[in-house]
N, C-alpha and C. Protein backbone atom coordinates (compact mmCIF):
# COMPACT_ATOMS: atom_id res chain seq x y z
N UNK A 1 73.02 134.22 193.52
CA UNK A 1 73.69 133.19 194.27
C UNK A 1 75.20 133.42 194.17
N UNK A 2 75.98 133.45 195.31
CA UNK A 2 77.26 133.81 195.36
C UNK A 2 78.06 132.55 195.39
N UNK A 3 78.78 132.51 193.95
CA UNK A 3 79.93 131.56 193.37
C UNK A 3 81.21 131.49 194.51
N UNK A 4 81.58 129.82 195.36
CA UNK A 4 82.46 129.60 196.32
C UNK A 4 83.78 129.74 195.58
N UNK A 5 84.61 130.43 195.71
CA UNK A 5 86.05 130.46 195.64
C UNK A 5 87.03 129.38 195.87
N UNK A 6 87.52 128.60 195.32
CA UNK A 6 88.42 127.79 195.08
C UNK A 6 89.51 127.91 196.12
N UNK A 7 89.71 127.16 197.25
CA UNK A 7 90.59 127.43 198.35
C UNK A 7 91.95 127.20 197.46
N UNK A 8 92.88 128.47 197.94
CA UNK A 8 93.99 128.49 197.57
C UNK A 8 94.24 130.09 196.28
N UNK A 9 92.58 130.17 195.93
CA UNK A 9 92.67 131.36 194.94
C UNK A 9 91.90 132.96 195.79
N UNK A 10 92.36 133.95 195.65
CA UNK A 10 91.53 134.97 196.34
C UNK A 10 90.73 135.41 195.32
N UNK A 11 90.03 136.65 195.61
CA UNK A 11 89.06 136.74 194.57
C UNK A 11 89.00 138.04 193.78
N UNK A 12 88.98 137.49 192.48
CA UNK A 12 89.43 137.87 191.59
C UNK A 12 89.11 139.38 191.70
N UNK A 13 90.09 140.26 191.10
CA UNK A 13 90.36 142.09 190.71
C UNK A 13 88.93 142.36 189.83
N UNK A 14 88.50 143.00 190.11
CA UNK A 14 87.62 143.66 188.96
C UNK A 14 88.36 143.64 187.54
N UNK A 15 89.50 144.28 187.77
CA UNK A 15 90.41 145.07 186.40
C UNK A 15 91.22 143.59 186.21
N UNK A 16 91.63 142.79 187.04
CA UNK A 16 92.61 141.48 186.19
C UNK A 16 91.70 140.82 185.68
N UNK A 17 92.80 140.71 184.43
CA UNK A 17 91.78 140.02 182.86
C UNK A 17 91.46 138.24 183.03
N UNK A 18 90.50 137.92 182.78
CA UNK A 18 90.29 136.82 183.30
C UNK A 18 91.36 135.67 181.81
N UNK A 19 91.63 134.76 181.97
CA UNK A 19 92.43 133.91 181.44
C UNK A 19 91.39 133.02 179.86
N UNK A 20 91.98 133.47 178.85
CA UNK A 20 90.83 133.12 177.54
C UNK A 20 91.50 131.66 177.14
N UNK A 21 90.48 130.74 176.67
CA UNK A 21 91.06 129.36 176.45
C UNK A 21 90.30 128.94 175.18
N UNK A 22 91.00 127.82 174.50
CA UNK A 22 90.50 127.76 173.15
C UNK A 22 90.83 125.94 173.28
N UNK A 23 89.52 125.38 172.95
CA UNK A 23 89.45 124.10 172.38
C UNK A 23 89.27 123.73 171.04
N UNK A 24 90.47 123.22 169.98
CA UNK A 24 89.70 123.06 168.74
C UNK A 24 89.44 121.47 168.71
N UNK A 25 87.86 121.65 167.83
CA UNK A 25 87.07 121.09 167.91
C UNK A 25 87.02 119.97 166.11
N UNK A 26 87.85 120.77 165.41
CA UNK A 26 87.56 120.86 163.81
C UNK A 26 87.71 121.65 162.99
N UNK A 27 88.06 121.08 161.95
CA UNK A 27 88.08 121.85 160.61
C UNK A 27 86.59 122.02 159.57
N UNK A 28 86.66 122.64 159.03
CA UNK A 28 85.90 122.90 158.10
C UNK A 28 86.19 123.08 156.87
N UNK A 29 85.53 122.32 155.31
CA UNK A 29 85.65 122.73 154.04
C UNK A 29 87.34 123.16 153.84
N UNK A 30 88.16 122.52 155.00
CA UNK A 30 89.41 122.34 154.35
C UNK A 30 89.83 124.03 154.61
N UNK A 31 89.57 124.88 155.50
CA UNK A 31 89.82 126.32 155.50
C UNK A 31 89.24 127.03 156.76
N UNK A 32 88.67 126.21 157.45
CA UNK A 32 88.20 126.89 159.00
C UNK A 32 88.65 126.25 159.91
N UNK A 33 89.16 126.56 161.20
CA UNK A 33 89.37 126.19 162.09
C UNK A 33 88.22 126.24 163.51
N UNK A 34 87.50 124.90 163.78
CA UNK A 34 86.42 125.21 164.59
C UNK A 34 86.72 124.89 165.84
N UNK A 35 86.11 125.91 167.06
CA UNK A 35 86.75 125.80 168.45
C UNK A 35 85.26 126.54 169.18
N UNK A 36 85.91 126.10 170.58
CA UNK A 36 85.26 126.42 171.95
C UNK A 36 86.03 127.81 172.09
N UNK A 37 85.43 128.78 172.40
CA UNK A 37 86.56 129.68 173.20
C UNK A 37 85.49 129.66 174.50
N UNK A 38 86.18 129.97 175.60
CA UNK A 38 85.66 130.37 176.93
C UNK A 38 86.62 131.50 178.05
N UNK A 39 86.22 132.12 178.57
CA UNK A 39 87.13 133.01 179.75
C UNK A 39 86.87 132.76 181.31
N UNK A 40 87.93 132.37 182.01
CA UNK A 40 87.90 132.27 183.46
C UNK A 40 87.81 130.91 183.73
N UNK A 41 87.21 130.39 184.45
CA UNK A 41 86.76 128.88 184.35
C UNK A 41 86.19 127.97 183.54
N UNK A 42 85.68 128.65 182.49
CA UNK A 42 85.14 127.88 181.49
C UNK A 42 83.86 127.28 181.75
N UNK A 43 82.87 127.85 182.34
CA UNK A 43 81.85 128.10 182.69
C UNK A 43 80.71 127.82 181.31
N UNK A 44 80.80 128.56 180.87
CA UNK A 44 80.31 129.16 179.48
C UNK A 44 81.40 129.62 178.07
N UNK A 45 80.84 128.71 177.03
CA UNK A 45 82.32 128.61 176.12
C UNK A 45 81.05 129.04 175.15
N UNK A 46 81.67 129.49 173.61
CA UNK A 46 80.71 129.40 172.78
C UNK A 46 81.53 128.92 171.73
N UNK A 47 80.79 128.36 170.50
CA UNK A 47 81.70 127.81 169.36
C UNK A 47 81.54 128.92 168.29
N UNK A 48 82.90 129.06 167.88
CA UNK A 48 83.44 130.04 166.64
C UNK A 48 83.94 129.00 165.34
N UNK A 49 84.13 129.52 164.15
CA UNK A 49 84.69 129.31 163.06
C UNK A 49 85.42 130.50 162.53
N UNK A 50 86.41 130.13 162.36
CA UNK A 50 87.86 131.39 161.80
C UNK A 50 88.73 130.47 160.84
N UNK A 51 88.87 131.33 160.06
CA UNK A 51 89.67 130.76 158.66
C UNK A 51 91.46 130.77 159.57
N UNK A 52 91.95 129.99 159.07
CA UNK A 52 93.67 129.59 159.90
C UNK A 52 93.95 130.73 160.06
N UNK A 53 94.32 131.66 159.60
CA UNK A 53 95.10 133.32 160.04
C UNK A 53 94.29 133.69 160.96
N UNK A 54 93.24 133.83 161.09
CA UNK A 54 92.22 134.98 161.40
C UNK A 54 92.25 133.90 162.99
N UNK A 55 92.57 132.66 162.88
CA UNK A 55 92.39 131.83 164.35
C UNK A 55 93.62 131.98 165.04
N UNK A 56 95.00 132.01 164.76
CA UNK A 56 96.22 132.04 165.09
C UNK A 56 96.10 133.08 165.89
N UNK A 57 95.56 134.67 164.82
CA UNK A 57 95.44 135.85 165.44
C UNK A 57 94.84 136.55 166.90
N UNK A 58 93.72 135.58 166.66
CA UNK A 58 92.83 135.53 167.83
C UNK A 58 93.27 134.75 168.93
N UNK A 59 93.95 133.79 168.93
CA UNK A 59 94.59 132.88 170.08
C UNK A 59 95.87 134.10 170.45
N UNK A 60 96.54 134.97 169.86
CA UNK A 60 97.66 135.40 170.14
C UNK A 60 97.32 136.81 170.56
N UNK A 61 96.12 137.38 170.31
CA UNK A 61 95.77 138.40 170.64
C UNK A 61 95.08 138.21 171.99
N UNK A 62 94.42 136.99 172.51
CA UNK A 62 94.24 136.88 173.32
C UNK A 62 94.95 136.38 174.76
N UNK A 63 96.09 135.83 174.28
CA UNK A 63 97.01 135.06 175.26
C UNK A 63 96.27 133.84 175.51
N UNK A 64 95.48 132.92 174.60
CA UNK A 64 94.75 132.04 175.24
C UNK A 64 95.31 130.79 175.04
N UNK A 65 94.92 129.87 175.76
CA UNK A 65 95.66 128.54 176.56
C UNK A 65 94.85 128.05 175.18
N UNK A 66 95.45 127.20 174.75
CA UNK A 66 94.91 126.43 173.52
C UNK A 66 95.35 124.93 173.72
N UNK A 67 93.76 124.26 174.28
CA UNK A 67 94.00 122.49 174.31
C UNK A 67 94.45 121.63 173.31
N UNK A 68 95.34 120.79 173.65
CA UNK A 68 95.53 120.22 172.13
C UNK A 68 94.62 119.38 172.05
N UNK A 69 94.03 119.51 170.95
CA UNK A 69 92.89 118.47 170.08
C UNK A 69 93.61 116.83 170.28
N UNK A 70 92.73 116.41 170.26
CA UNK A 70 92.56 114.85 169.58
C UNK A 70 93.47 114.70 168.10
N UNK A 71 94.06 113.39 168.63
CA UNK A 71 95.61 113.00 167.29
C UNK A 71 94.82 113.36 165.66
N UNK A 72 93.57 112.88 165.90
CA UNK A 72 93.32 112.78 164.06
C UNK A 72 92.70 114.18 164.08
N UNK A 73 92.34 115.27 164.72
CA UNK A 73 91.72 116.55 164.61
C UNK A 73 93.08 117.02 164.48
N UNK A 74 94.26 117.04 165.49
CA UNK A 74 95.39 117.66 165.24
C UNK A 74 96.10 117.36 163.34
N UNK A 75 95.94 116.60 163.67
CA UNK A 75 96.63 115.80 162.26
C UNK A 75 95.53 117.17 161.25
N UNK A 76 94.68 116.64 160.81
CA UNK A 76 93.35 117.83 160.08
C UNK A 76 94.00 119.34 160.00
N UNK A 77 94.24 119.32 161.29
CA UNK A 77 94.54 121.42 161.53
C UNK A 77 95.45 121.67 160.47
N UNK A 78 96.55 120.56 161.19
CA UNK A 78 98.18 120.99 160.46
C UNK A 78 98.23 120.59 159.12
N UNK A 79 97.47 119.62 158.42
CA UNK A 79 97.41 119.72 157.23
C UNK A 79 97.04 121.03 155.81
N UNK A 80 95.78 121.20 156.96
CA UNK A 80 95.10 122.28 156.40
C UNK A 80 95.12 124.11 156.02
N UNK A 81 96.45 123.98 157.49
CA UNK A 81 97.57 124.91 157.67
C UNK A 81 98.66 125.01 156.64
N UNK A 82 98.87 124.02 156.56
CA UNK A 82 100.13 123.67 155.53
C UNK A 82 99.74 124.12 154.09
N UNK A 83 98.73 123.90 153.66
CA UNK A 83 97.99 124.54 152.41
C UNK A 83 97.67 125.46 152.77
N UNK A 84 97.38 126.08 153.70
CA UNK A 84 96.72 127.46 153.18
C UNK A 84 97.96 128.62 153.55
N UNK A 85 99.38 127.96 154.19
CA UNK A 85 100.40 128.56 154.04
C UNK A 85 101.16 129.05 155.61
N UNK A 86 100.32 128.23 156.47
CA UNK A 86 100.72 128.55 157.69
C UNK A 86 101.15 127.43 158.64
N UNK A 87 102.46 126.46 158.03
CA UNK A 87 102.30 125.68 159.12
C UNK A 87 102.86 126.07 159.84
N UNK A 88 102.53 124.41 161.05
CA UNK A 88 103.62 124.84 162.29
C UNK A 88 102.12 125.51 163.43
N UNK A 89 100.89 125.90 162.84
CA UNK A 89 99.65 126.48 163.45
C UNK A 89 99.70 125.80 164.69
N UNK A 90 99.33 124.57 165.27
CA UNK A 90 99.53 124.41 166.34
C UNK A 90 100.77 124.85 167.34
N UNK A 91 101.97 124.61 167.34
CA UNK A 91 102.68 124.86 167.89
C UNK A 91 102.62 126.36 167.96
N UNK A 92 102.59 127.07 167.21
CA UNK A 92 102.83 128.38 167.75
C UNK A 92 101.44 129.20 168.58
N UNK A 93 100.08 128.41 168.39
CA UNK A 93 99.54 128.53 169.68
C UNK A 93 99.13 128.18 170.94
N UNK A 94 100.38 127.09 170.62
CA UNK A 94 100.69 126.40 171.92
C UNK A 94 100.69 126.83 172.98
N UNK A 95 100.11 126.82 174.46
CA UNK A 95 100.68 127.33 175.73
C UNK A 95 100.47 126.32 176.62
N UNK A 96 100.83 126.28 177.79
CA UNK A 96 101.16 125.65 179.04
C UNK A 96 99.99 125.77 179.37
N UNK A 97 98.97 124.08 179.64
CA UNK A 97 97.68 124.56 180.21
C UNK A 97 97.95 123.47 181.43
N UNK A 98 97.76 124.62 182.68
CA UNK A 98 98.29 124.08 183.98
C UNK A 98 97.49 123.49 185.00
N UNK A 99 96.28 123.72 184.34
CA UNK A 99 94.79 123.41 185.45
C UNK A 99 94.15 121.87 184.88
N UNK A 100 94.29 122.07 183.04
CA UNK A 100 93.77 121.19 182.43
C UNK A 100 92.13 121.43 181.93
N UNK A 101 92.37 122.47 182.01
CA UNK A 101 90.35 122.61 182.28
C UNK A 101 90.23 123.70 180.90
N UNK A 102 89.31 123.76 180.06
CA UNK A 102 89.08 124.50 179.05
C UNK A 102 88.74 126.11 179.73
């Protein structure tokens, strides 16, 4: 079944990289950071767990749009960041999410 194209978008390059997005969802045991990742429309997301470095890395290696969580999940991250030696974690995988859509 052939997926309708979004008037206003053409259709997409084989070779252009589709756009990676990250919802966090939670912490874990005070040392994981738990999220949605998904690519393109967000169609299909799957949930990961990554210890704070290893999540920063992956949001920055990917260029991905990262939703900001909910006040008391945000609050959780940056705490948990802060101990394990990385704050500031949200903001620096901050990006401009322009559609709104995971």
């Amino acid at each position: 079944m052939a997926r309708s194209i979004p008037s206003g978008e053409g259709p997409r390059s084989e070779h252009e990289p589709m756009q990676a997005r990250v919802r966090i969802l939670g912490t874990r045991l005070g040392r994981f950071i738990e999220f949605e990742y998904s690519l393109g429309d967000g169609d299909l997301a799957v949930e990961l767990i990554l210890p704070t470095k290893a999540f920063e890395e992956f949001c920055r290696d990917r260029a991905a749009i990262v939703a900001p969580p909910d006040p008391q999940t945000a609050e959780s991250v940056e705490q948990m960041a802060w101990r394990a030696g990385h704050p500031g974690l949200l903001r620096r995988t901050e990006r401009d999410d322009t559609d709104g859509r995971l």
